[in-house]
C-alpha atoms as a PDB file:
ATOM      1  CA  UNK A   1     -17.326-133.204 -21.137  1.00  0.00           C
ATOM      2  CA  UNK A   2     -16.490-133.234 -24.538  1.00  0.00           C
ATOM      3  CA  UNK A   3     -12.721-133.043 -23.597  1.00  0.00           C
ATOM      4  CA  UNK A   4     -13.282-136.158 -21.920  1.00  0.00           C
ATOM      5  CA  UNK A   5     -14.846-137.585 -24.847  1.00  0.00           C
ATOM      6  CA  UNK A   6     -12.018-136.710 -27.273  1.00  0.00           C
ATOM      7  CA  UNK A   7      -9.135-138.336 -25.138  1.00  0.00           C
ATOM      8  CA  UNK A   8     -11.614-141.123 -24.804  1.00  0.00           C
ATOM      9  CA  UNK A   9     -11.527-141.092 -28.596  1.00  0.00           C
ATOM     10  CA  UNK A  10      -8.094-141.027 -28.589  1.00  0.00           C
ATOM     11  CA  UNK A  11      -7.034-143.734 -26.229  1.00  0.00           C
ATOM     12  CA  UNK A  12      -9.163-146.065 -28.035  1.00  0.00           C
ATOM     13  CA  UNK A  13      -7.590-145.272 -31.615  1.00  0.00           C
ATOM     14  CA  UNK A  14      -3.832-145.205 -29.860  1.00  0.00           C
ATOM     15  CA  UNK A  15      -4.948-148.818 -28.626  1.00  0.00           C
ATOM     16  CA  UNK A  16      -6.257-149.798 -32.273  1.00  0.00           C
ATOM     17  CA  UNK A  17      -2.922-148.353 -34.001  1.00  0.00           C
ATOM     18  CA  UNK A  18      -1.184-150.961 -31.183  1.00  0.00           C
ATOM     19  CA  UNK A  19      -3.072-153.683 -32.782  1.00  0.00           C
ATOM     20  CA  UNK A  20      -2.404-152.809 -35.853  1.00  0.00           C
ATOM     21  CA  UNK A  21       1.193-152.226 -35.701  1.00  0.00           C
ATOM     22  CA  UNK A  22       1.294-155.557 -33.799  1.00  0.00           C
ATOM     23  CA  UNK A  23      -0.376-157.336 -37.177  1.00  0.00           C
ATOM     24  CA  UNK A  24       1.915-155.235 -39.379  1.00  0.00           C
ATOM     25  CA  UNK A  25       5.540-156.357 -37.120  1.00  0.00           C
ATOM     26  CA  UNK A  26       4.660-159.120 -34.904  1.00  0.00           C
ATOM     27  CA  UNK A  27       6.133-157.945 -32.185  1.00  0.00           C
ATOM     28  CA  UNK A  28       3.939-159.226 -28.911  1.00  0.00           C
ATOM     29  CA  UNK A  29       4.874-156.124 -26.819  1.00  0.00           C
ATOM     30  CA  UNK A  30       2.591-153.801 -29.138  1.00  0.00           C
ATOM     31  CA  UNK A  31      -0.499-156.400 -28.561  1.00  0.00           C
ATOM     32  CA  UNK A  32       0.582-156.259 -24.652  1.00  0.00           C
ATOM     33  CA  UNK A  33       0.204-152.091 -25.289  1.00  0.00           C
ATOM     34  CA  UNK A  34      -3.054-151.973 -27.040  1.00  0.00           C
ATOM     35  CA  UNK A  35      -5.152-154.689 -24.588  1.00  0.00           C
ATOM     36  CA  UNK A  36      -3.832-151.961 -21.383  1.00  0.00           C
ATOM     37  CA  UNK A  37      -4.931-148.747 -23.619  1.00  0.00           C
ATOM     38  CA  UNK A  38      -8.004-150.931 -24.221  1.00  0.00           C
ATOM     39  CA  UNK A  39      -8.948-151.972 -20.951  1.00  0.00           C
ATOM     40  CA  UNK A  40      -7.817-148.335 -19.357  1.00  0.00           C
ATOM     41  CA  UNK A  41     -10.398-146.932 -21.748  1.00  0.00           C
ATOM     42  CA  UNK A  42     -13.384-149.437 -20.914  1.00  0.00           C
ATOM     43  CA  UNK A  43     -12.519-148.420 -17.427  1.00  0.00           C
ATOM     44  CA  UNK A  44     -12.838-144.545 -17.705  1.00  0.00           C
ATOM     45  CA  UNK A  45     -15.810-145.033 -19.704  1.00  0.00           C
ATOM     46  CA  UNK A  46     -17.807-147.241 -17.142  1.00  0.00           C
ATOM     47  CA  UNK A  47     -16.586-144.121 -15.129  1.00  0.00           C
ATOM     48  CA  UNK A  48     -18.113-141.315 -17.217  1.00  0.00           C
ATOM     49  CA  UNK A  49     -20.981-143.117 -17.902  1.00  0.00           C
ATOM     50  CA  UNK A  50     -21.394-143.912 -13.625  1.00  0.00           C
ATOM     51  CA  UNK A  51     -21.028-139.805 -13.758  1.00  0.00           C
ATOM     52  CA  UNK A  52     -23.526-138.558 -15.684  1.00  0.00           C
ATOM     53  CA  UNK A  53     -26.308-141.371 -14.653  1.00  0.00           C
ATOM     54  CA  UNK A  54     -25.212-139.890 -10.998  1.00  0.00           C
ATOM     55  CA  UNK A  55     -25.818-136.947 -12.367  1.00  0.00           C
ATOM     56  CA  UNK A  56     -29.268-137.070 -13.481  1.00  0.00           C
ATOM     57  CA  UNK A  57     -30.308-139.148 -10.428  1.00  0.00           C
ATOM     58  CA  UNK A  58     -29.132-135.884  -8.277  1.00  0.00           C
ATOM     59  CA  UNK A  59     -31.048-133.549 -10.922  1.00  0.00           C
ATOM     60  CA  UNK A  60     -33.955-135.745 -10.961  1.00  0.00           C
ATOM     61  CA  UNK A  61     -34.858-135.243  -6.722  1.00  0.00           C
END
């Protein structure tokens, strides 16, 4: 779990750096790249979080 937690960690700083190169150069494609590493991030974090509240709903019965 904390594995998953570190690349989640990671995907969300690659998508700031995106951001902030695309203040730094203007270049559109960089803002393009950080709103898909942001929105692939939200995604597998709804996931994890749908994992372990599955997970203590199994534990709990």
């Amino acid at each position: 779990m904390g594995v998953f937690r570190a690349l989640l960690l990671l995907v969300l700083l690659a998508g700031a750096a995106c951001f902030v190169a695309y203040m730094v150069s203007g270049q559109v494609r960089f803002r393009g790249y950080g709103l898909r590493l942001v929105r692939w991030t939200v995604f597998a974090g709804l996931a994890f979080f749908a994992v372990l509240i599955a997970q203590r709903m199994v534990e709990s019965w």
